[in-house]
Protein backbone atom coordinates (compact mmCIF):
# COMPACT_ATOMS: atom_id res chain seq x y z
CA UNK A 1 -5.22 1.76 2.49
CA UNK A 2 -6.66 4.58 0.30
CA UNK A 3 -6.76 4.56 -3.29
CA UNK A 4 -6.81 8.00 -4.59
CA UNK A 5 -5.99 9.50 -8.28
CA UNK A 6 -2.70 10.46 -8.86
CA UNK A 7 -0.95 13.80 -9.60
CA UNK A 8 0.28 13.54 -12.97
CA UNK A 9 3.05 16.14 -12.56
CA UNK A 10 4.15 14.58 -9.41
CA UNK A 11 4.76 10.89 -10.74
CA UNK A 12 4.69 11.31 -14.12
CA UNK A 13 8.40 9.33 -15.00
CA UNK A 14 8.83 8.37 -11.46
CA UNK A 15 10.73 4.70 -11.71
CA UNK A 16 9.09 1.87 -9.80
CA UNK A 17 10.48 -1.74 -9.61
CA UNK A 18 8.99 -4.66 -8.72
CA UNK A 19 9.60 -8.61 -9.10
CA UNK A 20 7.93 -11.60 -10.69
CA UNK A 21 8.26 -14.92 -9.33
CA UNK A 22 6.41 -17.97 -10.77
CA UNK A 23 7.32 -21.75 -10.73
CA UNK A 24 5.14 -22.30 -14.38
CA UNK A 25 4.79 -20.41 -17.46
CA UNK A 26 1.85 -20.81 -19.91
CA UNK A 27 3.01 -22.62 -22.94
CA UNK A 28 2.15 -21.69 -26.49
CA UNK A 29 2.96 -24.17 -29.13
CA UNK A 30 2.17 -24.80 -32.74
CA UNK A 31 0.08 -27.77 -33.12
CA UNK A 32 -1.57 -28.61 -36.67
CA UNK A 33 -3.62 -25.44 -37.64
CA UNK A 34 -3.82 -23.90 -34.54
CA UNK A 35 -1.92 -23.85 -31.14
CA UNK A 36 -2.04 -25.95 -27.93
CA UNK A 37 -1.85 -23.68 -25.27
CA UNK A 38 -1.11 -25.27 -21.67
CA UNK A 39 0.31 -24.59 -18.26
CA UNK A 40 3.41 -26.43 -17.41
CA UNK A 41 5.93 -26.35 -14.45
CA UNK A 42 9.13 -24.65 -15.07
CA UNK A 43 12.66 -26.91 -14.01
CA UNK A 44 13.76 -23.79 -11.91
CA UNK A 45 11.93 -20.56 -10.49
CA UNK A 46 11.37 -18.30 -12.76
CA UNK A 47 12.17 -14.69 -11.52
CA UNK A 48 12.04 -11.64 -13.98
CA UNK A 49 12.69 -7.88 -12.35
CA UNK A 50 10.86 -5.02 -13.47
CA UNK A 51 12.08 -1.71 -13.86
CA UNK A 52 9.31 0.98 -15.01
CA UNK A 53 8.20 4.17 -15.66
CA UNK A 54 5.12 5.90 -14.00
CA UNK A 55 2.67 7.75 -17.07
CA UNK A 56 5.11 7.01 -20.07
CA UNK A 57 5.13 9.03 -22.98
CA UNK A 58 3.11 6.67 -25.09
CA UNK A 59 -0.11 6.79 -22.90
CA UNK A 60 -2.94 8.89 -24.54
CA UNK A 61 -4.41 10.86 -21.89
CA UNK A 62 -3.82 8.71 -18.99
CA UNK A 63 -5.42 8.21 -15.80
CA UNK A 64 -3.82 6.84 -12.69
CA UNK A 65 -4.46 5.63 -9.41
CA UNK A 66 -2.07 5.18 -6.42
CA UNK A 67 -2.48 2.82 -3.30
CA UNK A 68 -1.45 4.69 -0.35
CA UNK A 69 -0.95 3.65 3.21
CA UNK A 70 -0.28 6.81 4.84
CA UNK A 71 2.43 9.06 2.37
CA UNK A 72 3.80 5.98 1.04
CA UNK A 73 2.89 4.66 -2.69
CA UNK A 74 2.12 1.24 -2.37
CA UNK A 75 0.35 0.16 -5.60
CA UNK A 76 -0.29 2.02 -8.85
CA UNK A 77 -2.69 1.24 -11.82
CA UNK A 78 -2.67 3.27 -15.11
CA UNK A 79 -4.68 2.65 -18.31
CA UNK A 80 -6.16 4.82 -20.94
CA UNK A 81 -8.98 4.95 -23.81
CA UNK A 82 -7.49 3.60 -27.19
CA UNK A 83 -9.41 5.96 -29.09
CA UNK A 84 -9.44 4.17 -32.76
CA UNK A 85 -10.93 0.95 -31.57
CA UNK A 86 -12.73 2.26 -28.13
CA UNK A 87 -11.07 0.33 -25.95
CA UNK A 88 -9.50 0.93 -22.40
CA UNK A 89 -5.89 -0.44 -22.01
CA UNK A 90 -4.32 -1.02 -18.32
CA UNK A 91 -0.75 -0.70 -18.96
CA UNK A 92 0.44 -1.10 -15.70
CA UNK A 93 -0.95 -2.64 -12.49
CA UNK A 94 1.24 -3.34 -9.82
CA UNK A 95 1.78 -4.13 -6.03
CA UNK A 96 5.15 -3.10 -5.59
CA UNK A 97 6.42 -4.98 -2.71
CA UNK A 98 5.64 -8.61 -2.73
CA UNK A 99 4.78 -8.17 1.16
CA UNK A 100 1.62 -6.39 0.09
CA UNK A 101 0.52 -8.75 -2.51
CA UNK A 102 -2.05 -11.16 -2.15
CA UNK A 103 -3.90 -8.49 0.32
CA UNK A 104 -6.35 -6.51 -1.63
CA UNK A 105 -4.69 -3.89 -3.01
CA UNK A 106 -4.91 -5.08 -6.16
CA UNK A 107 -8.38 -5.99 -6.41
CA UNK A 108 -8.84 -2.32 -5.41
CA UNK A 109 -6.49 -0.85 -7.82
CA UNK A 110 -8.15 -3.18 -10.15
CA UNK A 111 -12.32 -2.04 -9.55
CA UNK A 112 -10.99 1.11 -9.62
CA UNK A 113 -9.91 1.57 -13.10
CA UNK A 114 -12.50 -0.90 -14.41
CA UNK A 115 -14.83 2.18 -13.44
CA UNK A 116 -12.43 4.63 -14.82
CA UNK A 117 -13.19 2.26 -17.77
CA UNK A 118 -16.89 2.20 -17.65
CA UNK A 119 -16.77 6.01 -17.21
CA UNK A 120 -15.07 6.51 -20.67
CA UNK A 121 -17.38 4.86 -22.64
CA UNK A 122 -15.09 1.88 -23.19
CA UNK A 123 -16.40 -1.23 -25.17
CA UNK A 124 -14.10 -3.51 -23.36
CA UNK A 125 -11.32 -3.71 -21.07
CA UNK A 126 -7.53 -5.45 -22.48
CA UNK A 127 -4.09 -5.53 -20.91
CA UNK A 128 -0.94 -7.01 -21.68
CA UNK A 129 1.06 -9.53 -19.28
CA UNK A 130 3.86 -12.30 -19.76
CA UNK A 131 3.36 -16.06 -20.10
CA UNK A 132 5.29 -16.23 -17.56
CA UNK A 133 3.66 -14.63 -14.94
CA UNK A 134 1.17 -16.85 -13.36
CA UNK A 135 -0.12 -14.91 -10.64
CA UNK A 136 -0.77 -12.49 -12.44
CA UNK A 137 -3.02 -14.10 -14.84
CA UNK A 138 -4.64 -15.65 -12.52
CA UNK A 139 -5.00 -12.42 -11.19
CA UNK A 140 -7.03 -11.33 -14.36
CA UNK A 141 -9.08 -14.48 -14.43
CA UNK A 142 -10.37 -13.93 -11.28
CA UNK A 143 -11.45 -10.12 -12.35
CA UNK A 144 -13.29 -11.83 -15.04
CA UNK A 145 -10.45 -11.41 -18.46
CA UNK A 146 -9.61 -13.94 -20.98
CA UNK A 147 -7.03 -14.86 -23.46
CA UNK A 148 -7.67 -12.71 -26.50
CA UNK A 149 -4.63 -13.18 -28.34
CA UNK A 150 -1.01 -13.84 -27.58
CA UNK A 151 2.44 -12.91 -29.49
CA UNK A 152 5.79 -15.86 -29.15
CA UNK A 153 8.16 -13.42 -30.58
CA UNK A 154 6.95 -10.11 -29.03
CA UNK A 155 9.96 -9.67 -26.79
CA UNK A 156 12.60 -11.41 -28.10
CA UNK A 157 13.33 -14.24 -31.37
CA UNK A 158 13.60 -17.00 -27.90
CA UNK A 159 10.57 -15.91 -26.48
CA UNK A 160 9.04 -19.62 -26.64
CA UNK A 161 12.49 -20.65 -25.19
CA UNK A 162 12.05 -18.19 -22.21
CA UNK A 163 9.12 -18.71 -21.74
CA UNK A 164 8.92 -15.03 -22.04
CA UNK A 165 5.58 -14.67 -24.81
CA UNK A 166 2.93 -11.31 -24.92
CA UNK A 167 -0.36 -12.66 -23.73
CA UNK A 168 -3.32 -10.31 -24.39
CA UNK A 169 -6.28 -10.36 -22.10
CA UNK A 170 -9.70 -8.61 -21.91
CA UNK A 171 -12.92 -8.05 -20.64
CA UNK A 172 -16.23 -7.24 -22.28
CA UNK A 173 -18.16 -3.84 -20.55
């Protein structure tokens, strides 16, 4: 496996797809003044598909990294340097074919653009991910990121019903 930048002319809109399984979903409920914010077991599997773009418009000045085993793209991460509040934001990390996960690649996709991080000048490190998806932040636990802030209605008006709500992490430089 070799993780090397990638060729922003090459992949730039490429489409990628991947799946999320999980059998819990963080729950985020109102509770007096504040929230009470637990894990809890969903009735039924809860399985979301993915369909994305490589280097989307939106990204400032991007930098990406591919996992390759041979010619074949196996994991990308992508993130760029919010510029008004100095902060590095992974929009995408993913291990496209469940196969591969739980092997490494993403701890190497991940230490990669945490350096790509350090190397801009970044204060901290922050991503979005799902309520939803477990492994994933357990994922970003493990790499050292916390809950920073979250968002029920980001997605949709039944996002506490879907257990579908924006959780922001991060990580201090």
């Amino acid at each position: 496996m070799i993780i090397k930048e990638l060729d922003y002319k090459k992949y730039k809109g490429q489409k990628y797809q991947a799946e999320i399984l999980s059998d819990r979903y963080l729950s985020i409920d109102p509770k007096g003044e504040g929230f009470a914010i637990k894990w809890e077991m969903s009735e039924e599997p809860l399985r979301i598909t993915l369909n994305e773009d490589l280097l989307s418009d939106w990204l400032e000045d991007p930098v990406a990294y591919g996992a390759f085993e041979g010619d074949k793209l196996s994991g990308m991460v992508e993130g760029f340097l919010e510029k008004w509040n100095n902060r590095f934001r992974i929009a995408n990390i993913c291990v496209f074919d469940e196969a591969n996960r739980r092997s490494g690649i993403g701890t190497k996709l991940m230490e990669t653009i945490l350096k790509a991080a350090e190397k801009s000048g970044a204060r901290m490190v922050v991503l979005e991910t799902q309520t939803f998806n477990f492994k994933a932040i357990s994922f970003y636990k493990k790499h050292g990121f916390e809950i920073i802030g979250f968002d029920r209605y980001a997605y949709s008006n039944r996002g506490p019903e879907e257990h579908n709500m924006r959780l922001e992490m991060g990580k201090m430089l």
